[in-house]
C-alpha atoms as a PDB file:
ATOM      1  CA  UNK A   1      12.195 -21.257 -17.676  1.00  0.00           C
ATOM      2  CA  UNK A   2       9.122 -22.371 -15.700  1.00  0.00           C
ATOM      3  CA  UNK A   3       9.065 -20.967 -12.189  1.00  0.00           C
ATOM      4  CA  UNK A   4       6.027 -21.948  -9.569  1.00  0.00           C
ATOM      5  CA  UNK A   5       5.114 -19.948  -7.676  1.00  0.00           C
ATOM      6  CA  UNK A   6       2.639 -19.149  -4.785  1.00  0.00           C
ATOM      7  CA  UNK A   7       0.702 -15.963  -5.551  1.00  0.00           C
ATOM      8  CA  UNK A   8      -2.359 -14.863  -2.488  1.00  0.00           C
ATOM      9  CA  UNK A   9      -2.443 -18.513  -1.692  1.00  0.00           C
ATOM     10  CA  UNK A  10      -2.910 -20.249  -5.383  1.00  0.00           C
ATOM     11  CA  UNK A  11      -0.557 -22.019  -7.749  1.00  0.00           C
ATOM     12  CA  UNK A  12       0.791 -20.286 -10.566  1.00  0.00           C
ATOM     13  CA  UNK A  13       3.402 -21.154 -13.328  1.00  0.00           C
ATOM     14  CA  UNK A  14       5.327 -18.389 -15.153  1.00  0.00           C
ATOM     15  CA  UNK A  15       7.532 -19.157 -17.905  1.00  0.00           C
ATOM     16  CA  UNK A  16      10.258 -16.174 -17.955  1.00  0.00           C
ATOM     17  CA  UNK A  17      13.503 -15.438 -18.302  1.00  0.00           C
ATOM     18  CA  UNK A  18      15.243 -15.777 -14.303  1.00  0.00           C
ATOM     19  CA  UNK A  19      15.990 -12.497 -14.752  1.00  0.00           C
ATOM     20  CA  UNK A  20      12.504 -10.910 -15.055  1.00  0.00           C
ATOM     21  CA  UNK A  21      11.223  -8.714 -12.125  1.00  0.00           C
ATOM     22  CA  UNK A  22       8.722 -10.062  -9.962  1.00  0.00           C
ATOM     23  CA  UNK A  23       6.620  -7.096 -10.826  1.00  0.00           C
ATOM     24  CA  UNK A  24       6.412  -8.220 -14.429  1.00  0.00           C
ATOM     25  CA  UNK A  25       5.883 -11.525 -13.709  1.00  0.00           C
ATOM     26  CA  UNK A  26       2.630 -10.672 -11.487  1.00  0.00           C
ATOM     27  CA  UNK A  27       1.319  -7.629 -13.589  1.00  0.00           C
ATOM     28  CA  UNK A  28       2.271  -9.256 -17.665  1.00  0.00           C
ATOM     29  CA  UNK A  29       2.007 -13.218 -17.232  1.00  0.00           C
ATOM     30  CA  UNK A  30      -0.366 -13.466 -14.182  1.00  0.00           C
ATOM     31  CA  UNK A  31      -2.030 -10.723 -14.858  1.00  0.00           C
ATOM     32  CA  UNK A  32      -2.085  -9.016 -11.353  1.00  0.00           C
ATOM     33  CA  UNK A  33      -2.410  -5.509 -12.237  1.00  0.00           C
ATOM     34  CA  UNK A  34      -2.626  -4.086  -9.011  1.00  0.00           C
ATOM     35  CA  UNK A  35       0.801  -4.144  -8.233  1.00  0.00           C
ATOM     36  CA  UNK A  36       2.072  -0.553  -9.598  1.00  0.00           C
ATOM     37  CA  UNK A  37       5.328   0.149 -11.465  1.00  0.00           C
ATOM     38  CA  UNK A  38       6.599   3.280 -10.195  1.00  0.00           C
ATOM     39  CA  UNK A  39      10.445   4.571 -10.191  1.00  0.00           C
ATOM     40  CA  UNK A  40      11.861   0.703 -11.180  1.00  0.00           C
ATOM     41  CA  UNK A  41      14.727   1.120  -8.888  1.00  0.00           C
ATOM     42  CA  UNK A  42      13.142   0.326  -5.409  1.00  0.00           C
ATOM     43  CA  UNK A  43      13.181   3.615  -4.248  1.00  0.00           C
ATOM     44  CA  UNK A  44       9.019   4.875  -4.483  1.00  0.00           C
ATOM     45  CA  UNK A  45       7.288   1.750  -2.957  1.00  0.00           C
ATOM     46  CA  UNK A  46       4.526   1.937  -5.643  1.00  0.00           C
ATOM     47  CA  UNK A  47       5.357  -1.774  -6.417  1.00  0.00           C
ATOM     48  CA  UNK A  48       5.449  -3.469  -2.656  1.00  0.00           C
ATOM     49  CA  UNK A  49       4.231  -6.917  -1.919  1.00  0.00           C
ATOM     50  CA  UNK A  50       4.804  -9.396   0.868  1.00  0.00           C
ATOM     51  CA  UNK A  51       7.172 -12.259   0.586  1.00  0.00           C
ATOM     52  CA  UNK A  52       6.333 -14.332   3.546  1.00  0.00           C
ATOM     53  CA  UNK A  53       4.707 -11.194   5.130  1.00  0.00           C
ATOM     54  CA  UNK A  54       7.839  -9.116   4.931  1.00  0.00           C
ATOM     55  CA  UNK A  55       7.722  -6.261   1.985  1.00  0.00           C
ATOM     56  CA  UNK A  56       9.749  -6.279  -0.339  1.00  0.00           C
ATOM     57  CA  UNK A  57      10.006  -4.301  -3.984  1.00  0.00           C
ATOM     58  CA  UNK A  58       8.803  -6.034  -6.574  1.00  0.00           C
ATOM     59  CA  UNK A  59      10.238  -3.980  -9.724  1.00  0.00           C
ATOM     60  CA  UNK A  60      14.053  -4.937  -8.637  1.00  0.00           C
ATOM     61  CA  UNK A  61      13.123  -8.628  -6.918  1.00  0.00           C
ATOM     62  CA  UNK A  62      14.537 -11.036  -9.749  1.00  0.00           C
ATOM     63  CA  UNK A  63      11.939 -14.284 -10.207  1.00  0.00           C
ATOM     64  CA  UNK A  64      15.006 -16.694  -9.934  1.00  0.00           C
ATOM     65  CA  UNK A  65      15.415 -15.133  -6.252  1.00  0.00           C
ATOM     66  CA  UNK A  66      11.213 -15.847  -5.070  1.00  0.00           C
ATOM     67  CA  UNK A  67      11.700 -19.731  -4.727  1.00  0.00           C
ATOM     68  CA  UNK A  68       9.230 -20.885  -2.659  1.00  0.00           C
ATOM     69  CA  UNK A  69       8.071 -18.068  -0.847  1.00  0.00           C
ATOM     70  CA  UNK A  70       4.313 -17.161  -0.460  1.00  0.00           C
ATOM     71  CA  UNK A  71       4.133 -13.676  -2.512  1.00  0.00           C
ATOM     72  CA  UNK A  72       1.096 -11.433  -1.205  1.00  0.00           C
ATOM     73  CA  UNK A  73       0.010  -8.712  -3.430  1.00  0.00           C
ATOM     74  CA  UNK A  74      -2.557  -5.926  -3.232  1.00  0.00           C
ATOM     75  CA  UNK A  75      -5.201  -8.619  -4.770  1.00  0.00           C
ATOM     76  CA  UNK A  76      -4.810 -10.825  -1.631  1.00  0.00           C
ATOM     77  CA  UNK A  77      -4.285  -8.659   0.881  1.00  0.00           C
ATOM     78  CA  UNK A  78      -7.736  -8.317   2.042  1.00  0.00           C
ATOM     79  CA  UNK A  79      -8.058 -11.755   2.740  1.00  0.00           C
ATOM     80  CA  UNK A  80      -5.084 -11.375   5.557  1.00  0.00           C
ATOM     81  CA  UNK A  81      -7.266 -10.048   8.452  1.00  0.00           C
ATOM     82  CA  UNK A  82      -4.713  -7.180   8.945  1.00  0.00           C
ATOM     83  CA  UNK A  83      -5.041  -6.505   5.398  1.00  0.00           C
ATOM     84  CA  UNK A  84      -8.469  -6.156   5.593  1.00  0.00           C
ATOM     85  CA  UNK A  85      -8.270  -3.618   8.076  1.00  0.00           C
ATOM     86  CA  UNK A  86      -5.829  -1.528   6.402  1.00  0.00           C
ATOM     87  CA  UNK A  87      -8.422  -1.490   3.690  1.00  0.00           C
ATOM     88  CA  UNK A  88     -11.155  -0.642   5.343  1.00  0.00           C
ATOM     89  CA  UNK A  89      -9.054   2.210   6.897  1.00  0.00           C
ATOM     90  CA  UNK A  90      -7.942   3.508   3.844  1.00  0.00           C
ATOM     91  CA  UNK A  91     -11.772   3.716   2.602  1.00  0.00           C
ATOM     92  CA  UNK A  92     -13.637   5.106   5.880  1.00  0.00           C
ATOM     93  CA  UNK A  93     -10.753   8.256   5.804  1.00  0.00           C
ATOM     94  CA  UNK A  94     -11.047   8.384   2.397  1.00  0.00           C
ATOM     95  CA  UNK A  95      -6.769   7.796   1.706  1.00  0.00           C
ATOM     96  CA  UNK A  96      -6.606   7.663  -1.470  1.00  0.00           C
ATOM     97  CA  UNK A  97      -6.459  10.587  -4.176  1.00  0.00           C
ATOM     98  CA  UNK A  98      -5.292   9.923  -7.090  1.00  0.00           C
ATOM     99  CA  UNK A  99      -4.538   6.244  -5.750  1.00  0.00           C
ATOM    100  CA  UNK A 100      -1.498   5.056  -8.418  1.00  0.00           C
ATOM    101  CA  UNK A 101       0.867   4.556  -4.767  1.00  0.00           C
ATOM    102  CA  UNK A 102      -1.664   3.258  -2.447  1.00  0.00           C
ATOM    103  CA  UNK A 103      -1.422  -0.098  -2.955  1.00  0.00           C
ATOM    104  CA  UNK A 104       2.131  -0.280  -2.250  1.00  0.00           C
ATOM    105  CA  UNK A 105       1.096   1.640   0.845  1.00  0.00           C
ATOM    106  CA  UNK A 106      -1.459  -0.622   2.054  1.00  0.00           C
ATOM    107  CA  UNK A 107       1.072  -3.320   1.481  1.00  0.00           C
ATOM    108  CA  UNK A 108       3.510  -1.420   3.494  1.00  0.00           C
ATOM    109  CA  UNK A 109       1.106  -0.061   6.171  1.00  0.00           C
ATOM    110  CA  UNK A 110      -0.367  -4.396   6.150  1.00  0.00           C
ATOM    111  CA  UNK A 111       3.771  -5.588   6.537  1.00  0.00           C
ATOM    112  CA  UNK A 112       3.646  -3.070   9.264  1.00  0.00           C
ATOM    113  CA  UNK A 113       0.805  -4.145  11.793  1.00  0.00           C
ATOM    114  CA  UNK A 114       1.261  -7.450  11.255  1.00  0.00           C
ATOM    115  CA  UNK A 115       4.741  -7.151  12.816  1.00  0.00           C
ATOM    116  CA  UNK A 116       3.484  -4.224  15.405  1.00  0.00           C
ATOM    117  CA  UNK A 117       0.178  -4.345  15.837  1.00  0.00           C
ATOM    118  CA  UNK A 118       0.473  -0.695  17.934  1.00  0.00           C
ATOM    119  CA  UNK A 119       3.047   1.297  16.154  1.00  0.00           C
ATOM    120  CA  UNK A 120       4.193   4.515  17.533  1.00  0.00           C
ATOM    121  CA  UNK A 121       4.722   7.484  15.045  1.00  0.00           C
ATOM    122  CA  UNK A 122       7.860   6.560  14.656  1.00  0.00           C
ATOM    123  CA  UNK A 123       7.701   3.143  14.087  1.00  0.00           C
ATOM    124  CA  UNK A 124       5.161   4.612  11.212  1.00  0.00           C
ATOM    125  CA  UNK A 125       7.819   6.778   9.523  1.00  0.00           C
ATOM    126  CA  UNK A 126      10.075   4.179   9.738  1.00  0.00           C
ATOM    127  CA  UNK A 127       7.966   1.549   8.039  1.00  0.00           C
ATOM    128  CA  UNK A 128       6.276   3.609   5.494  1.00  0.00           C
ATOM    129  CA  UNK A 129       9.324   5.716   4.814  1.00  0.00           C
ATOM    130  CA  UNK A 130       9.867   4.342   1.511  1.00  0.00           C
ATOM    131  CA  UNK A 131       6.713   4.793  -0.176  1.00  0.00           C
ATOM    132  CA  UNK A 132       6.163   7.885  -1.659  1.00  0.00           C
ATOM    133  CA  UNK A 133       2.614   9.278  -2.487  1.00  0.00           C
ATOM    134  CA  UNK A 134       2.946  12.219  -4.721  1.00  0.00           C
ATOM    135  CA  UNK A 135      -0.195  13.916  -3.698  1.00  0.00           C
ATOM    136  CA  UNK A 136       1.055  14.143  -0.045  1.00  0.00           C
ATOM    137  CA  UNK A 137      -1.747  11.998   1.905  1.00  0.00           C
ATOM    138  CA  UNK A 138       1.136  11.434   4.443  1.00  0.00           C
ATOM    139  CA  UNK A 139      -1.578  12.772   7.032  1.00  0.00           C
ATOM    140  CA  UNK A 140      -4.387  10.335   6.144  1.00  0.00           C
ATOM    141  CA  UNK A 141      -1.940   7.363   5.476  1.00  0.00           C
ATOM    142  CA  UNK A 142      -1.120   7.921   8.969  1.00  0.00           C
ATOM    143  CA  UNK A 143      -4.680   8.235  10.421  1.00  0.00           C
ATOM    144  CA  UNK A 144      -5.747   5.543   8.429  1.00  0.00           C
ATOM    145  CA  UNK A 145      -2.432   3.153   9.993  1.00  0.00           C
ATOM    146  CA  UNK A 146      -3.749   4.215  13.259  1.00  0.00           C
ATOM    147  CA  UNK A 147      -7.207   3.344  13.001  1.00  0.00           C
ATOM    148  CA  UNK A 148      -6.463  -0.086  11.604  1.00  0.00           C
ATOM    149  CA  UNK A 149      -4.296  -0.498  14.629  1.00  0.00           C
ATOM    150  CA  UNK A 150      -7.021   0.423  16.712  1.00  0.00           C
ATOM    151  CA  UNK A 151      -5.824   3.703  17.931  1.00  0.00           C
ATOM    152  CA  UNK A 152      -8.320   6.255  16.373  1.00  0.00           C
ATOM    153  CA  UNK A 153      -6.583   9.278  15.265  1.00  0.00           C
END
């Protein structure tokens, strides 16, 4: 079946079967790698995007369930100005290490300020709770949040 969809602000077709993960769609017929597979039950945030700006987990998100919502993924976040931010963040403190769940977490950390642009710690480990990095750059995920936010750390 054809679906359209609306992918960092373009047009794109996918034929797929309705049942096909969003994360497949993007990664094997759009060919949006950037978007990581991780666990493939919802539960590591390596494969977060933004359906109209809220996040949402891409590996368990059926295409017949998108419709007409705009899908952000790691590939357009920069051009959100919050996005951009989060980027540059994540590069001045120097986030990443091995870097496989950090586009899920500047999705996440992106979904965040955009909805609270000055979140408290908590309001951090709330938001970012489901994203697991296993090299434990908790500490400079956090730093890096903050400084996007404006509140050097």
């Amino acid at each position: 079946m054809a679906y359209q969809l609306n992918v960092n602000g373009q047009a794109m077709t996918a034929d797929v079967d309705p049942d096909t993960p969003l994360l497949w769609v993007l990664r094997d017929t759009l060919g949006l790698v950037g978007t990581k597979f991780g666990c493939g039950v919802a539960q590591c945030g390596a494969c977060t995007v933004h359906a109209d700006g809220a996040p949402i987990r891409a590996c368990m998100t059926p295409i017949d369930v998108v419709g007409d919502a705009q899908i952000t993924t790691i590939e357009g976040a920069s051009a959100l100005p919050v996005g951009a931010r989060v980027q540059k963040a994540w590069s001045e403190l120097d986030v990443a290490q091995c870097g496989y769940c950090q586009p899920g977490q500047i999705m996440s950390a992106t979904a965040l300020l955009s909805q609270n642009p000055s979140p408290t710690d908590d309001d951090i480990d709330v938001a970012m709770a489901g994203n697991i990095c296993r090299c434990a750059t908790y500490v400079r995920i956090r730093a890096a949040i903050k400084r996007a936010a404006g509140q050097e750390a």
